[in-house]
Protein backbone atom coordinates (compact mmCIF):
# COMPACT_ATOMS: atom_id res chain seq x y z
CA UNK A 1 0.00 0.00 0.00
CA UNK A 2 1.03 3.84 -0.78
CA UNK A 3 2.04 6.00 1.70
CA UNK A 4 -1.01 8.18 0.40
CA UNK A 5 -3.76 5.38 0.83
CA UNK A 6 -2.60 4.83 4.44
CA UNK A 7 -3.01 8.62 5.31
CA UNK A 8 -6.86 8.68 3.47
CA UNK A 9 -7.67 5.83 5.86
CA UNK A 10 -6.25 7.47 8.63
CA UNK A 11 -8.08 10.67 8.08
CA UNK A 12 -11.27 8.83 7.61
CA UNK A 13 -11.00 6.90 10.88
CA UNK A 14 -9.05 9.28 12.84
CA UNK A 15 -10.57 12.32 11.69
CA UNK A 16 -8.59 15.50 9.87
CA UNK A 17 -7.91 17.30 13.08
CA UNK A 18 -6.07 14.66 14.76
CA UNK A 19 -4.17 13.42 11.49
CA UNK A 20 -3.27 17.53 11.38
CA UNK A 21 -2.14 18.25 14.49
CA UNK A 22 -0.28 14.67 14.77
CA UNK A 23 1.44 15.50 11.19
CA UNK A 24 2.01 19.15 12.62
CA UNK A 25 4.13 17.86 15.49
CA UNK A 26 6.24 15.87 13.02
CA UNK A 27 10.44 16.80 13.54
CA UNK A 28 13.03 14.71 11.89
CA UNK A 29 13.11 12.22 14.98
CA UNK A 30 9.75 11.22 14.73
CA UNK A 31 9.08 11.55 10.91
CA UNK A 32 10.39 7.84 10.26
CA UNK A 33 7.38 6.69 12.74
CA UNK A 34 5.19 8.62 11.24
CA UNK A 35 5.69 7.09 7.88
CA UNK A 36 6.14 3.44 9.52
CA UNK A 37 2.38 4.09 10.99
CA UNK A 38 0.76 5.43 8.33
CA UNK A 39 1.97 2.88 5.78
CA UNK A 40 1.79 0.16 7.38
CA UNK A 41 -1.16 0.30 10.37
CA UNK A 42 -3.08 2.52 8.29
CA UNK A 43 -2.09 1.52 4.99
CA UNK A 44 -1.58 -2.23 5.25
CA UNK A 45 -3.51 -3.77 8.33
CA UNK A 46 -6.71 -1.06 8.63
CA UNK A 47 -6.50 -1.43 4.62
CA UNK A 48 -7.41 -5.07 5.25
CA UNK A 49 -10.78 -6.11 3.40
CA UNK A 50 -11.67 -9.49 5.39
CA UNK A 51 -12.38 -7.33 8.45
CA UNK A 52 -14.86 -4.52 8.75
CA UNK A 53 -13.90 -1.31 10.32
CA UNK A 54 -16.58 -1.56 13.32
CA UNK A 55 -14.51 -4.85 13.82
CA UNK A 56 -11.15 -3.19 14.02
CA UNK A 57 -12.44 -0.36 16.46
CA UNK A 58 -13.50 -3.66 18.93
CA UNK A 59 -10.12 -5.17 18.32
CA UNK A 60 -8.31 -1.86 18.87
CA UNK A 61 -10.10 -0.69 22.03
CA UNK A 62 -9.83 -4.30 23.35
CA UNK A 63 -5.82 -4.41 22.58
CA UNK A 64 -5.73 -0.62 24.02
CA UNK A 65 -7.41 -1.54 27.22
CA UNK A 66 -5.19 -4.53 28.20
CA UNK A 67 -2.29 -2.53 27.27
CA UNK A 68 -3.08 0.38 29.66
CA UNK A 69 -3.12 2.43 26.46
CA UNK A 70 -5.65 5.18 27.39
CA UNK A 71 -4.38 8.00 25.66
CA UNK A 72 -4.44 6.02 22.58
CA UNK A 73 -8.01 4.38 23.98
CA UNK A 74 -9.69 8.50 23.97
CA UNK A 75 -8.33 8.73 20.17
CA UNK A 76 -10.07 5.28 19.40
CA UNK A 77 -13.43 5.67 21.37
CA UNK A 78 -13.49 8.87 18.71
CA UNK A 79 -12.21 6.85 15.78
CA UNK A 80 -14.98 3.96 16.80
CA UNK A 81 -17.93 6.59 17.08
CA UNK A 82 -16.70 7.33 13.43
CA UNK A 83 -16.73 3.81 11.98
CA UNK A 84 -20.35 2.98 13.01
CA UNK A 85 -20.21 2.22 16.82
CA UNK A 86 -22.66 3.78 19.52
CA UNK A 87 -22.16 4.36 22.46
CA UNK A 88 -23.74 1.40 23.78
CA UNK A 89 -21.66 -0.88 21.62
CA UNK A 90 -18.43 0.70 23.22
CA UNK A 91 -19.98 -0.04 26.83
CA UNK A 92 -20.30 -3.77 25.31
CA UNK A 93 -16.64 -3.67 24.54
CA UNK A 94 -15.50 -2.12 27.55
CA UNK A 95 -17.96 -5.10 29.66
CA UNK A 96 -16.18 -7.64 27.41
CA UNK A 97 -12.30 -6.15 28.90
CA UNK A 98 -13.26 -6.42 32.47
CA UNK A 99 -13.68 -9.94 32.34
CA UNK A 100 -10.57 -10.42 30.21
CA UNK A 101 -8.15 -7.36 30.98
CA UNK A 102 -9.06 -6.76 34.66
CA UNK A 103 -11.45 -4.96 36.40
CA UNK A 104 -8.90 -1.91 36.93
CA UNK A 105 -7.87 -1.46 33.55
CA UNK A 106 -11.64 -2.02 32.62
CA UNK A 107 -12.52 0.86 35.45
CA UNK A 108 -9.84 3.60 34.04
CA UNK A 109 -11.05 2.51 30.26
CA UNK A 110 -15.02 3.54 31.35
CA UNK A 111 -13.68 7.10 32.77
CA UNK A 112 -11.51 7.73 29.45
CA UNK A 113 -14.62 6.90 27.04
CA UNK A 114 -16.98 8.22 29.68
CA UNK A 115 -15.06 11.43 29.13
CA UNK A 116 -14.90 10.97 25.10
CA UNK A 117 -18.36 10.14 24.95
CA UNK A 118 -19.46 13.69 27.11
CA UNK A 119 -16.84 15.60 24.87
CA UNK A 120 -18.87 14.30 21.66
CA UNK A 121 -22.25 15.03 22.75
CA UNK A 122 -23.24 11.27 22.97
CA UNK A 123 -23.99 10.73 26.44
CA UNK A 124 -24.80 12.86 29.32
CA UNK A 125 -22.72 14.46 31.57
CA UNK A 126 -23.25 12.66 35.14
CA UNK A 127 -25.22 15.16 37.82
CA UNK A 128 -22.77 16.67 40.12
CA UNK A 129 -22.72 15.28 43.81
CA UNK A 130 -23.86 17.09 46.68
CA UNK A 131 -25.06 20.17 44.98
């Protein structure tokens, strides 16, 4: 795959204003990652046809989760609202780690898509206690 299919997928699945600012922060130490990510996750595996990309957001919260990864998990709860998931599906997901990645890392995972979800409008803000 091209350098320039890799960067349309990640666009569509991350969204222009991440790709910008992450392509923004480029410097010649991290440009060689950049390229390595956007050809080949983006280009190569995402570019995959056997799996759909509603199955690749449940793959990649799932591997984010058990890897502690929660910076990388608030980029992908956006990235799965974009390829099709609700917000309910992502619960499902997130239910699905705590049996298999541990309660704690299932309990930090809830509070950084909890926090994605209120950023993008798709679930309420919880009522503030004791007011």
């Amino acid at each position: 795959m091209s350098h320039d299919e890799g960067m349309r997928i990640r666009r569509e699945v991350l969204g222009d204003p991440h790709v910008d600012r992450a392509t923004a922060r480029t410097t010649d130490f991290t440009a060689d990652f950049q390229e390595l990510i956007t050809r080949y996750a983006w280009g190569e595996i995402w570019a995959r046809p056997l799996l759909d990309r509603r199955t690749r957001s449940c793959i990649t919260l799932t591997a984010l989760v058990a890897g502690g990864h929660l910076e990388e998990l608030a980029m992908h709860v956006r990235a799965a609202l974009r390829n099709g998931l609700d917000p309910e599906e992502i619960k499902e997901v997130l239910l699905q780690t705590a049996i298999y990645c541990g309660v704690p890392a299932a309990n930090s995972a809830f509070a950084v898509a909890q926090r994605v979800l209120i950023e993008e409008g798709r679930v309420d803000a919880p009522d503030d206690v004791g007011t």
